[in-house]
PDB file of N, CA and C in Angstrom:
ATOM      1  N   UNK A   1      -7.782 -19.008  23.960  1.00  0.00           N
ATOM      2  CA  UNK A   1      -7.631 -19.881  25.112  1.00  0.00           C
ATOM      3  C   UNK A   1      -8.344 -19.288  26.325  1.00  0.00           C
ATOM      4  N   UNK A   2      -8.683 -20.218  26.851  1.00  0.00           N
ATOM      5  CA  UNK A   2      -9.112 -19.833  28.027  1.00  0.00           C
ATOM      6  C   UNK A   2      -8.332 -18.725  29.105  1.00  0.00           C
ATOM      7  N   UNK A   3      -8.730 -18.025  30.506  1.00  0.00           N
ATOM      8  CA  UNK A   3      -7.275 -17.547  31.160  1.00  0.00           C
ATOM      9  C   UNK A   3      -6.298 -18.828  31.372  1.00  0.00           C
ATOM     10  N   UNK A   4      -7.078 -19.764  32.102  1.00  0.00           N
ATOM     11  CA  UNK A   4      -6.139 -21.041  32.739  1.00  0.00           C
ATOM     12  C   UNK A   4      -4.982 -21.345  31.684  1.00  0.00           C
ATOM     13  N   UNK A   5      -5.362 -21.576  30.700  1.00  0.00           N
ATOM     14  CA  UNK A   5      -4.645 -22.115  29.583  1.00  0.00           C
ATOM     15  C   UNK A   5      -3.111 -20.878  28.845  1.00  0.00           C
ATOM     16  N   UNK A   6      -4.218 -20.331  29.512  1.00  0.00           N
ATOM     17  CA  UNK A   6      -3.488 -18.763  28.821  1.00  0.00           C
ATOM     18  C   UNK A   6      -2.483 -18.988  29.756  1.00  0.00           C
ATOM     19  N   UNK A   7      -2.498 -19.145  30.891  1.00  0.00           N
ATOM     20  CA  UNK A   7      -1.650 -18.361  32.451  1.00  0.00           C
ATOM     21  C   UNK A   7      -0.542 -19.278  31.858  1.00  0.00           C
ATOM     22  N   UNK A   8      -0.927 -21.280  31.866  1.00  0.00           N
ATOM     23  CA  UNK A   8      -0.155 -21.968  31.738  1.00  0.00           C
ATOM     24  C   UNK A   8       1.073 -21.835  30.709  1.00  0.00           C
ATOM     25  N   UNK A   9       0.437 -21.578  29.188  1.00  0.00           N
ATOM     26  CA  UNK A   9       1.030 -21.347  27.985  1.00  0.00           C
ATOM     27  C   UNK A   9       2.332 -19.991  28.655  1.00  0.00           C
ATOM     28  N   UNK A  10       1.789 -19.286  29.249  1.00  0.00           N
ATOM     29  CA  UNK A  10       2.632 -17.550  29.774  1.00  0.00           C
ATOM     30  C   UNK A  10       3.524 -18.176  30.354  1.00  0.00           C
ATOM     31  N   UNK A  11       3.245 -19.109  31.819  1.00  0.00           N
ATOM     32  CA  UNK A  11       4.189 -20.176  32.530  1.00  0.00           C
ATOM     33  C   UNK A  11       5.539 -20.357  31.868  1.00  0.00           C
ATOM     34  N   UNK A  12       4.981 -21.683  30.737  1.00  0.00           N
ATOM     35  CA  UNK A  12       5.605 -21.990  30.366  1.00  0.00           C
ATOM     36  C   UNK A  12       6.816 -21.313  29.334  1.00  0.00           C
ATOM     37  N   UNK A  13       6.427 -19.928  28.473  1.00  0.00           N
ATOM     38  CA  UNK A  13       7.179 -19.282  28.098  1.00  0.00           C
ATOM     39  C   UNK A  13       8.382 -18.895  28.808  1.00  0.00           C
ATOM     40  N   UNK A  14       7.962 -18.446  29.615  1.00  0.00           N
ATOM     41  CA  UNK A  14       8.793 -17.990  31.228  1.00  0.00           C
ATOM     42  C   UNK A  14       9.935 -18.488  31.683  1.00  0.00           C
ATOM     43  N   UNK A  15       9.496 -19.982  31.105  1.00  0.00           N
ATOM     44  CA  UNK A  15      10.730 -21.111  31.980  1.00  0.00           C
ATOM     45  C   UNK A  15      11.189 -21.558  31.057  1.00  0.00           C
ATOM     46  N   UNK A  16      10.999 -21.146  29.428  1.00  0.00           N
ATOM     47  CA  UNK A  16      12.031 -21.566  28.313  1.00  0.00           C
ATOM     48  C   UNK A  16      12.604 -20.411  27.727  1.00  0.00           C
ATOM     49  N   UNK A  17      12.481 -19.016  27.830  1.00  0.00           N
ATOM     50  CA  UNK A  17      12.947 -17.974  27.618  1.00  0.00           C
ATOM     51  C   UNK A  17      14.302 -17.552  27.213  1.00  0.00           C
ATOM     52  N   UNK A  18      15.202 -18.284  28.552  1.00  0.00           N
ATOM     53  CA  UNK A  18      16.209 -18.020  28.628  1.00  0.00           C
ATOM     54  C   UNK A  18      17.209 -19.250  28.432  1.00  0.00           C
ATOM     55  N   UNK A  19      17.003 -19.843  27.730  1.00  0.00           N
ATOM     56  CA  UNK A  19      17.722 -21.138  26.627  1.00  0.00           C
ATOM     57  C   UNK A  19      16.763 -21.522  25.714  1.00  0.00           C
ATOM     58  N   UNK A  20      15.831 -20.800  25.317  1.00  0.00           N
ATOM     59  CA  UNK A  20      15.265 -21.215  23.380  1.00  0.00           C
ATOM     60  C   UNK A  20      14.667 -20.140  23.439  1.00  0.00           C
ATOM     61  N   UNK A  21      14.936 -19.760  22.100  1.00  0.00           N
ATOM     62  CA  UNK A  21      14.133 -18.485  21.398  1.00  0.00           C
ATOM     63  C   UNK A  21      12.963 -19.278  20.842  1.00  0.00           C
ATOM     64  N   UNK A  22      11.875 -18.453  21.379  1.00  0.00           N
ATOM     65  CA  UNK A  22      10.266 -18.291  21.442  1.00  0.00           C
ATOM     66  C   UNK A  22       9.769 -17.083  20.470  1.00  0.00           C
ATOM     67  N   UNK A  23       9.210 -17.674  19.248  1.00  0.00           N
ATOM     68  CA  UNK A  23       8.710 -16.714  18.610  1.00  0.00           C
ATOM     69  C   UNK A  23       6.838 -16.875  18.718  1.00  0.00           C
ATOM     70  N   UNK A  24       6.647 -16.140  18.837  1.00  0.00           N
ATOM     71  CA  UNK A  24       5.026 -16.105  18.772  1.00  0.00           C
ATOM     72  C   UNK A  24       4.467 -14.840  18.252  1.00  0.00           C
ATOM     73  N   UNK A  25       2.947 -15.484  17.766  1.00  0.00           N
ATOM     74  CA  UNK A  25       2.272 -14.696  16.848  1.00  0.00           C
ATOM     75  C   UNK A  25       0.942 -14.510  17.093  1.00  0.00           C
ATOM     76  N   UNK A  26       0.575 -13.017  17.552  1.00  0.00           N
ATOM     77  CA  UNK A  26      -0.258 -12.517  18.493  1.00  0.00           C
ATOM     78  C   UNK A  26      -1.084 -11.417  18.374  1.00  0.00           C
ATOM     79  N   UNK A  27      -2.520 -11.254  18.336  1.00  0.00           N
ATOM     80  CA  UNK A  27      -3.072 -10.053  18.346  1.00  0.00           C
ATOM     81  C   UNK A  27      -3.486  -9.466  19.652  1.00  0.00           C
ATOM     82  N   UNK A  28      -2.805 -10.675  20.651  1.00  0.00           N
ATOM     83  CA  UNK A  28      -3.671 -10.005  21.722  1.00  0.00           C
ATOM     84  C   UNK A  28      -2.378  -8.822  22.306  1.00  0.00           C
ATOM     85  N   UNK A  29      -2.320  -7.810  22.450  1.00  0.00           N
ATOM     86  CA  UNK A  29      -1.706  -6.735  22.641  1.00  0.00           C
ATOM     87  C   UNK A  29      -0.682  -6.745  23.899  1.00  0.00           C
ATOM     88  N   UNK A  30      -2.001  -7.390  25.191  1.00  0.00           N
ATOM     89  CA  UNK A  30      -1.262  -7.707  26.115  1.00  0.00           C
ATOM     90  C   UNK A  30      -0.163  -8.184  26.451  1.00  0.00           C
ATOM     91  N   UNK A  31      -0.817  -9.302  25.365  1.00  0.00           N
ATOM     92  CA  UNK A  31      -0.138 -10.772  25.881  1.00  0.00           C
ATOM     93  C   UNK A  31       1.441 -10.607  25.797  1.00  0.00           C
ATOM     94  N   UNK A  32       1.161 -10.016  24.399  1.00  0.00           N
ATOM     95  CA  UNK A  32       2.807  -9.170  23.834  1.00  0.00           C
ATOM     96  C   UNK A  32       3.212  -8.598  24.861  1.00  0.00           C
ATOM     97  N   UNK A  33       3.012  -7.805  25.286  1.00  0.00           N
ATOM     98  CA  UNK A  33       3.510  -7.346  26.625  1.00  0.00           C
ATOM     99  C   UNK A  33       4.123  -7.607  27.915  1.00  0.00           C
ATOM    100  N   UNK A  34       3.298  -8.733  27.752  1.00  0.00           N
ATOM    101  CA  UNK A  34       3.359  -9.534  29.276  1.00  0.00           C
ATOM    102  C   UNK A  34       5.122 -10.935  28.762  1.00  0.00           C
ATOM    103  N   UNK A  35       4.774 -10.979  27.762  1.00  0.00           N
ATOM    104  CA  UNK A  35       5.936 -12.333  27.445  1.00  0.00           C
ATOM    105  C   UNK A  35       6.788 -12.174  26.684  1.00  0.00           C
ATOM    106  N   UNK A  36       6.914 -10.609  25.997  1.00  0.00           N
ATOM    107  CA  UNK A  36       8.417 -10.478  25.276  1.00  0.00           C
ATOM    108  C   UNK A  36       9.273  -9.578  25.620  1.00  0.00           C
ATOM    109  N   UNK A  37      10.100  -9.847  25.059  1.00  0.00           N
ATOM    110  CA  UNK A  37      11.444  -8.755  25.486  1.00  0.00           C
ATOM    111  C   UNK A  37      11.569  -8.030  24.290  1.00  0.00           C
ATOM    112  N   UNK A  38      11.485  -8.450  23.057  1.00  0.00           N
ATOM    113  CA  UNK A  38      11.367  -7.584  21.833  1.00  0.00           C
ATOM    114  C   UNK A  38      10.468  -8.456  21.166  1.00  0.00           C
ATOM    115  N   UNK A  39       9.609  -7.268  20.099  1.00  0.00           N
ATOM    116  CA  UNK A  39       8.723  -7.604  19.881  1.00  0.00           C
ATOM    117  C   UNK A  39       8.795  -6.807  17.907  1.00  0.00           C
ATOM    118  N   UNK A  40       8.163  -7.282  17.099  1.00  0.00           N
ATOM    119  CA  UNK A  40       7.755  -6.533  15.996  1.00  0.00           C
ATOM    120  C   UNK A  40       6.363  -6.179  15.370  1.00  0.00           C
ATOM    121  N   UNK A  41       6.145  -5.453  15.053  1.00  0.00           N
ATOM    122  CA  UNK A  41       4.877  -5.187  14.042  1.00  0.00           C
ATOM    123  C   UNK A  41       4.470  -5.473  12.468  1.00  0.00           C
ATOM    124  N   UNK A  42       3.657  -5.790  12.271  1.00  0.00           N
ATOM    125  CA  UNK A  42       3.754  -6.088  10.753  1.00  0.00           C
ATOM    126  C   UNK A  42       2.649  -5.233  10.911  1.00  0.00           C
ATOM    127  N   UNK A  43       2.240  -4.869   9.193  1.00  0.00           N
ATOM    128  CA  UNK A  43       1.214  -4.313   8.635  1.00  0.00           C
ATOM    129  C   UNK A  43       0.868  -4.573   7.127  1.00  0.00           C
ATOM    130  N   UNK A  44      -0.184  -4.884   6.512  1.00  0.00           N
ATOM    131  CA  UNK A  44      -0.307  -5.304   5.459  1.00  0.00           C
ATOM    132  C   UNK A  44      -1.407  -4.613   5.007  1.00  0.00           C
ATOM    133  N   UNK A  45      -1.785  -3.880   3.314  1.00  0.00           N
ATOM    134  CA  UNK A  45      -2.686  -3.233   2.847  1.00  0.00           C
ATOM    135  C   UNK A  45      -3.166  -4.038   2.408  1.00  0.00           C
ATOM    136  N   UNK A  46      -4.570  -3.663   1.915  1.00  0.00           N
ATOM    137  CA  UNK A  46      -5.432  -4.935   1.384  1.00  0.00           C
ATOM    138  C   UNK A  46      -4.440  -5.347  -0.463  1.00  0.00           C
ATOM    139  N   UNK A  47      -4.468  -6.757  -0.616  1.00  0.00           N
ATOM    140  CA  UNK A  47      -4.039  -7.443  -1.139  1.00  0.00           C
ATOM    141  C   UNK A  47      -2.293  -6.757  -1.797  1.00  0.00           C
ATOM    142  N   UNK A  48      -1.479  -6.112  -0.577  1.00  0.00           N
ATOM    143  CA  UNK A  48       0.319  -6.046  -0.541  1.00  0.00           C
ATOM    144  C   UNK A  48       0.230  -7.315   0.588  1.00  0.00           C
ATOM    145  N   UNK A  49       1.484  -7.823   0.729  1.00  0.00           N
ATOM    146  CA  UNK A  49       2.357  -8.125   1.110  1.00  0.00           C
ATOM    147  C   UNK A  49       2.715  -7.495   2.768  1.00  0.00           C
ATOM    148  N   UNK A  50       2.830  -7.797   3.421  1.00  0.00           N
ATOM    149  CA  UNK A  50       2.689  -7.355   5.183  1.00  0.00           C
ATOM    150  C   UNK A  50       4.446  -7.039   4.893  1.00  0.00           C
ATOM    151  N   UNK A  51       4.424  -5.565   5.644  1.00  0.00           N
ATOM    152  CA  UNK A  51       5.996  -5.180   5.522  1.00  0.00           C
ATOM    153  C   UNK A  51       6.168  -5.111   7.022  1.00  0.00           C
ATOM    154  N   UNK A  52       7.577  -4.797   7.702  1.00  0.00           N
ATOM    155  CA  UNK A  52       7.821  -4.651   9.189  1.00  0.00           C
ATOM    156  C   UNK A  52       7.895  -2.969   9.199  1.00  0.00           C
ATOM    157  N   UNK A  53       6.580  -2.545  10.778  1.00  0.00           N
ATOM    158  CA  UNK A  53       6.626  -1.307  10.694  1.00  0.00           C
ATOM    159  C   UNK A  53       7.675  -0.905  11.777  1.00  0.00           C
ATOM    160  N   UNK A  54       8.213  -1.710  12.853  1.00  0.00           N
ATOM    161  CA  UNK A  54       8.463  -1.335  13.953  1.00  0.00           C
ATOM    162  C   UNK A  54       8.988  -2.285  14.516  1.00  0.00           C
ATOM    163  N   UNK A  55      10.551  -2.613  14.940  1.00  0.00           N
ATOM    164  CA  UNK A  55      10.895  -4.098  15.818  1.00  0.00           C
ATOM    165  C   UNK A  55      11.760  -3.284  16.607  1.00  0.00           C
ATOM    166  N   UNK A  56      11.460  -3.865  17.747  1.00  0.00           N
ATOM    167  CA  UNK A  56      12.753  -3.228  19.182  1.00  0.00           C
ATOM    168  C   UNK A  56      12.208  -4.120  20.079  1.00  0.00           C
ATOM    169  N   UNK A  57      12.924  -3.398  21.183  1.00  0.00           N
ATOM    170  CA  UNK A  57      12.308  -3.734  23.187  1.00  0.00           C
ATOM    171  C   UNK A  57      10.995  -3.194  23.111  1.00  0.00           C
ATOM    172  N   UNK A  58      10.511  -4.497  23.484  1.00  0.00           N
ATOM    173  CA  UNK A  58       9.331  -4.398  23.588  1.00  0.00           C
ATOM    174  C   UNK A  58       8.552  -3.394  24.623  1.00  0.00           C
ATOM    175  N   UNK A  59       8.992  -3.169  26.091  1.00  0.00           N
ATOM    176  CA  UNK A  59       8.767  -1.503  26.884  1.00  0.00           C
ATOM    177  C   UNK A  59       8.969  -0.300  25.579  1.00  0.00           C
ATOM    178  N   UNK A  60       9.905  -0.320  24.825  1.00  0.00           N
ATOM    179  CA  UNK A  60       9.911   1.174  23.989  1.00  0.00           C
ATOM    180  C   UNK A  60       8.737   0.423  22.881  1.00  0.00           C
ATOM    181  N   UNK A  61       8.694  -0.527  22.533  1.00  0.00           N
ATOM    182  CA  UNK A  61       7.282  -0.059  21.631  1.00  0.00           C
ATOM    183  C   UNK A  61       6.124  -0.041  21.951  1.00  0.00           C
ATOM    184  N   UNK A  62       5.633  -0.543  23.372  1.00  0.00           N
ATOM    185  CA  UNK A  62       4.447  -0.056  24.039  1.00  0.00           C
ATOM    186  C   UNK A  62       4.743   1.132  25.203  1.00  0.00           C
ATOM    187  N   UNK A  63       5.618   1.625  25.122  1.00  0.00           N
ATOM    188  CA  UNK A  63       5.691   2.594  26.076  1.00  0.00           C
ATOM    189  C   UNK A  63       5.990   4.307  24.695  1.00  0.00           C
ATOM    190  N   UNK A  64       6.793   4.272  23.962  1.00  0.00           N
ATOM    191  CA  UNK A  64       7.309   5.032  23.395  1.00  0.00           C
ATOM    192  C   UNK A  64       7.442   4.901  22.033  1.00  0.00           C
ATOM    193  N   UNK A  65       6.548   4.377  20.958  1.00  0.00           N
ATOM    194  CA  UNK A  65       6.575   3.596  19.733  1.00  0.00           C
ATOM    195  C   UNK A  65       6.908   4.799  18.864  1.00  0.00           C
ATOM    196  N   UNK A  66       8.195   4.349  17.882  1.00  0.00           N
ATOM    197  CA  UNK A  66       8.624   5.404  16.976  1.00  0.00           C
ATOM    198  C   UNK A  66       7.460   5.686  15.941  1.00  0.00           C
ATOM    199  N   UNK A  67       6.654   4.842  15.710  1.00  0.00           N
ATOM    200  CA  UNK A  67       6.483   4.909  14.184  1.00  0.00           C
ATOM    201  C   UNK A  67       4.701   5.043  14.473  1.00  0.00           C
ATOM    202  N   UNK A  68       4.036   6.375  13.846  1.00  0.00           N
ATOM    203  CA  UNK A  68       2.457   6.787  14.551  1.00  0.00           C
ATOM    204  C   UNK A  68       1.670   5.222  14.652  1.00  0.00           C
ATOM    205  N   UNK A  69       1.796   4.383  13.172  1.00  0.00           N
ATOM    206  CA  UNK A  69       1.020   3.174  13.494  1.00  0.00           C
ATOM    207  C   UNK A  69       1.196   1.914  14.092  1.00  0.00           C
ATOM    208  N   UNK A  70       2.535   1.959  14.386  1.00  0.00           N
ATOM    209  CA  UNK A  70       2.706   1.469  16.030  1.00  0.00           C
ATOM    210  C   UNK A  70       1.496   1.976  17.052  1.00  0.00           C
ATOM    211  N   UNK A  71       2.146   3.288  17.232  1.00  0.00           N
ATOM    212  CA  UNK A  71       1.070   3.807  18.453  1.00  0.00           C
ATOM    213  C   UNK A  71      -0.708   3.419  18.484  1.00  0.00           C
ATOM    214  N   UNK A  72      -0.928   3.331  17.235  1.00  0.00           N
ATOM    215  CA  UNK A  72      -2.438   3.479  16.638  1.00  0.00           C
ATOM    216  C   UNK A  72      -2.942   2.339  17.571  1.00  0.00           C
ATOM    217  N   UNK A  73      -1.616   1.120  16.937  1.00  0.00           N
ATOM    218  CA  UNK A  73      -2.416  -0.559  17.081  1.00  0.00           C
ATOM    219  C   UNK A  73      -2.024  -0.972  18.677  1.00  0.00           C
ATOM    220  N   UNK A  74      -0.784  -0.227  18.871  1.00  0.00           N
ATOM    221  CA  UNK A  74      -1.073  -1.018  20.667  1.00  0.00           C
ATOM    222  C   UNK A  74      -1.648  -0.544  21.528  1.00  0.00           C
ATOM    223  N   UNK A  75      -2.362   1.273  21.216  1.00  0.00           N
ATOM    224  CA  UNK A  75      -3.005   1.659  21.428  1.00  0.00           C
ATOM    225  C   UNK A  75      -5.012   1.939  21.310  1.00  0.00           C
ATOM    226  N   UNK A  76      -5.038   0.354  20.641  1.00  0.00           N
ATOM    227  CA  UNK A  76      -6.336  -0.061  20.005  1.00  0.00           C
ATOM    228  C   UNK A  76      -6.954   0.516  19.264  1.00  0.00           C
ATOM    229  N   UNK A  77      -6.567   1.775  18.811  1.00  0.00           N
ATOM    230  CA  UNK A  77      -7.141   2.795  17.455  1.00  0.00           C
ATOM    231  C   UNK A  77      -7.079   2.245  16.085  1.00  0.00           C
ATOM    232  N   UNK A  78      -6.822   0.479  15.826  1.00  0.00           N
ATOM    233  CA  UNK A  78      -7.257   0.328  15.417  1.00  0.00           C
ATOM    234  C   UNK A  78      -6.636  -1.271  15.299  1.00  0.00           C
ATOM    235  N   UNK A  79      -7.512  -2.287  14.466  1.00  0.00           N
ATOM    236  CA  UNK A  79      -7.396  -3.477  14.499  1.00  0.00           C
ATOM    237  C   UNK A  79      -7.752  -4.515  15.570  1.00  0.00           C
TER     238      UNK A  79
END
C-alpha cells in the first residue's frame, strides 16, 4: 500500500482495537510494531510446515526477543 493507505488502514486499526480482535499478517516489521500489542512469529523450512517461534508483547519481542531467530528477523538479518 501506499503510505496514505497505509496511515488510513493503521487509523483504522486504532479505533477497532479495543472492542474486536484484529489479527493481521505482516512482513513489514514495522508495521508490527506500530499496531500490536502482542504479536507472533512463525518460521517454516523449505517444504515443513511453519511452526510458532516466539508469541508475547509485542515491546518484549522487538525490544528483548527470547528466541536468537526472533532477534535475526526483526532485526533484518534475515528475510
Amino acid at each position: 500500500l501506499d503510505p496514505t493507505s497505509t496511515r488510513r488502514v493503521e487509523e483504522t486499526i486504532a479505533q477497532l482495537k479495543g472492542s474486536t480482535t484484529i489479527v493481521i499478517v505482516t512482513h513489514n516489521m514495522q508495521q508490527a510494531a506500530r499496531v500490536s500489542d502482542t504479536c507472533a512469529f512463525f518460521l517454516a523450512a523449505q517444504n515443513t510446515p511453519g511452526v510458532i517461534v516466539e508469541y508475547g508483547d509485542t515491546e518484549a519481542m522487538f525490544g528483548s526477543p527470547r528466541d536468537q531467530r526472533t532477534s535475526d528477523y526483526v532485526n533484518g538479518r534475515f528475510g
